[in-house]
Protein backbone atom coordinates (compact mmCIF):
# COMPACT_ATOMS: atom_id res chain seq x y z
CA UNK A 1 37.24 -67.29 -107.71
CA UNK A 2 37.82 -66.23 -104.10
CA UNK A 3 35.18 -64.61 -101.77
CA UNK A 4 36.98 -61.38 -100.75
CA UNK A 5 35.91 -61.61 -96.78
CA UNK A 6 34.66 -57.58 -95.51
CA UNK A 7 35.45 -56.43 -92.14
CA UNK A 8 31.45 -57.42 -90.85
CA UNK A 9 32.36 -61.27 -91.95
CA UNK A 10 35.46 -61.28 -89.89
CA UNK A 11 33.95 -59.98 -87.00
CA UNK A 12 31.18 -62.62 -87.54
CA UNK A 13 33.69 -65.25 -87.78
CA UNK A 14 35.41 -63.93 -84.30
CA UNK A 15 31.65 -63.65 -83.14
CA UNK A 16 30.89 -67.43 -83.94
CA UNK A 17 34.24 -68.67 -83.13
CA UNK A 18 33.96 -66.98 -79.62
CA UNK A 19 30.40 -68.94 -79.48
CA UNK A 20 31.35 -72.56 -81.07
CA UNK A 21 32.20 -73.23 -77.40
CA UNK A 22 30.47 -74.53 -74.71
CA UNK A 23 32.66 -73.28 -71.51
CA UNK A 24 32.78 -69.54 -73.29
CA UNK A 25 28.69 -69.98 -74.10
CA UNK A 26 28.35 -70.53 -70.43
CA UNK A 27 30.43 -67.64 -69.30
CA UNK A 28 28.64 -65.94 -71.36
CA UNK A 29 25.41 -66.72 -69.49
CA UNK A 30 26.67 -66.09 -66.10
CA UNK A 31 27.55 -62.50 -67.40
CA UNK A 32 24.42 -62.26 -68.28
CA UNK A 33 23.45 -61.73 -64.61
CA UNK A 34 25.85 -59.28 -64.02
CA UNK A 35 29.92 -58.52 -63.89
CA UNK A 36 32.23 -60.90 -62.38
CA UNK A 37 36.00 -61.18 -61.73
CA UNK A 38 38.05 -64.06 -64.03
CA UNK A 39 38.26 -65.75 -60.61
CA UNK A 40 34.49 -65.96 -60.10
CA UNK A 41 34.27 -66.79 -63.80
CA UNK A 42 36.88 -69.66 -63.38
CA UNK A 43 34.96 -71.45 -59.97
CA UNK A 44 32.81 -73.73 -61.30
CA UNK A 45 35.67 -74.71 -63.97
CA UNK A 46 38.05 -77.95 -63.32
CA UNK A 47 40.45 -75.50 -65.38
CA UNK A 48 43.49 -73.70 -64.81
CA UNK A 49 43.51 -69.95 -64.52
CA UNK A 50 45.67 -69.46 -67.55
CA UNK A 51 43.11 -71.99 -69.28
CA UNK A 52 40.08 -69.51 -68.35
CA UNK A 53 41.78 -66.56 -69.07
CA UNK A 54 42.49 -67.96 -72.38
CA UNK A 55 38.53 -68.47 -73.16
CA UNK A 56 38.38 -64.72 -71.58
CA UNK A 57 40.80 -63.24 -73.84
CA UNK A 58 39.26 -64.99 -77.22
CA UNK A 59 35.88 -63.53 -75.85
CA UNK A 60 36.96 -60.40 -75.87
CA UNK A 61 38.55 -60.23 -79.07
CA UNK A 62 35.15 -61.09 -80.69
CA UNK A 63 33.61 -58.29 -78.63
CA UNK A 64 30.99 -60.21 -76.59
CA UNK A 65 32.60 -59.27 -73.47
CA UNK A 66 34.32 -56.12 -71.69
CA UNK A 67 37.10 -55.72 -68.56
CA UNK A 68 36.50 -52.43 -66.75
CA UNK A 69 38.60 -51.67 -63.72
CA UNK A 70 37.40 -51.29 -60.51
CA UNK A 71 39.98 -50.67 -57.67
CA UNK A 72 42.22 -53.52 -57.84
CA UNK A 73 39.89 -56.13 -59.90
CA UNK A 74 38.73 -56.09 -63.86
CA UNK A 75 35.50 -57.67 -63.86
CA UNK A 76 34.09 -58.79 -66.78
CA UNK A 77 30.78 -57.73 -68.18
CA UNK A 78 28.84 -58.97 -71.23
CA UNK A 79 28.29 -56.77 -74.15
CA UNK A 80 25.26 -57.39 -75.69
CA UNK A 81 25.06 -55.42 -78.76
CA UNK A 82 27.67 -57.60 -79.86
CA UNK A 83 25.17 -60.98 -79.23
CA UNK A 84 22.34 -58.84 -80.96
CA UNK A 85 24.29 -59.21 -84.19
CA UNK A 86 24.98 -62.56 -84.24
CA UNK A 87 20.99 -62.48 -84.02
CA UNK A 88 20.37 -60.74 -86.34
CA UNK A 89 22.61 -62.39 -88.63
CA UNK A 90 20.85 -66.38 -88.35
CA UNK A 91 17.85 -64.47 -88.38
CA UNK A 92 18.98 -62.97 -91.73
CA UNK A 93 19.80 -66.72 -92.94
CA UNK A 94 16.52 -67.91 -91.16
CA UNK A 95 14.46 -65.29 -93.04
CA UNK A 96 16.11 -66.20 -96.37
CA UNK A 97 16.33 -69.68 -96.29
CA UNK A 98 12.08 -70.19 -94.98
CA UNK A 99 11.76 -68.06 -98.41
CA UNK A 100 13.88 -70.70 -100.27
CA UNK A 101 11.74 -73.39 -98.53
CA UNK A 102 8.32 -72.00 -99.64
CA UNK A 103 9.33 -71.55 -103.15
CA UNK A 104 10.36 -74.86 -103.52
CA UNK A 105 7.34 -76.13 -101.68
CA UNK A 106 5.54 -74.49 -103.94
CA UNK A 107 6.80 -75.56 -107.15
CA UNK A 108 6.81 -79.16 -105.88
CA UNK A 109 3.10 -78.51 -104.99
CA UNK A 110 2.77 -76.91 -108.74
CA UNK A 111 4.56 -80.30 -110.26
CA UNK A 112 2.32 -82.41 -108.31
CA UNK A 113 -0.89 -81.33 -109.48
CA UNK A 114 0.39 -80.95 -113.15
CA UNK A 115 1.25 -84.79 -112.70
CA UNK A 116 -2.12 -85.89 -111.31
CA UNK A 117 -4.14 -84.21 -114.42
């Protein structure tokens, strides 16, 4: 039977797609310092424009980043509410998964000592 996906797990998905790559994780991190232009973005990149604008667009379709205007330019800026969910979600999965681990840890603990009486 088919999971029927919500609106939060497609935004995840965006979220995660946006993320699964390295040249959009590290655009990411130079926002972090601050806004910058697509050309700014784009310097360190042996990319094409179009190619950087691409990895700009599919940013901001998962939300992680802005474009404001300011006179002739859009600079970009990072949104970081946006990252605090994809936080909080792996620490969601972290959270439930170490409580998986200890109850299995424990019953393995409980089968060992039943064994060695």
């Amino acid at each position: 039977m088919p999971v029927e996906t919500t609106t939060e797990d497609q935004r995840l998905d965006a979220l995660f797609t946006a993320l699964g790559d390295s040249t959009r994780r590290d655009i990411i991190a130079r926002l972090s310092a601050g806004e910058a232009t697509v050309k700014e973005l784009a310097e360190p990149y042996a990319m094409s424009m179009q190619a950087v604008s691409q990895h700009i667009r599919i940013l901001e379709r998962s939300g992680l980043i802005s474009r404001g205007r300011h006179r002739q330019t859009r600079p970009c800026r990072l949104e970081p509410t946006v990252l605090a969910d994809a936080v909080s979600w792996i620490e969601e999965s972290r959270r439930t998964w170490s409580e998986r681990m200890d109850r299995l840890e424990t019953r393995l603990a409980a089968l060992q000592k039943g064994e060695s009486q």
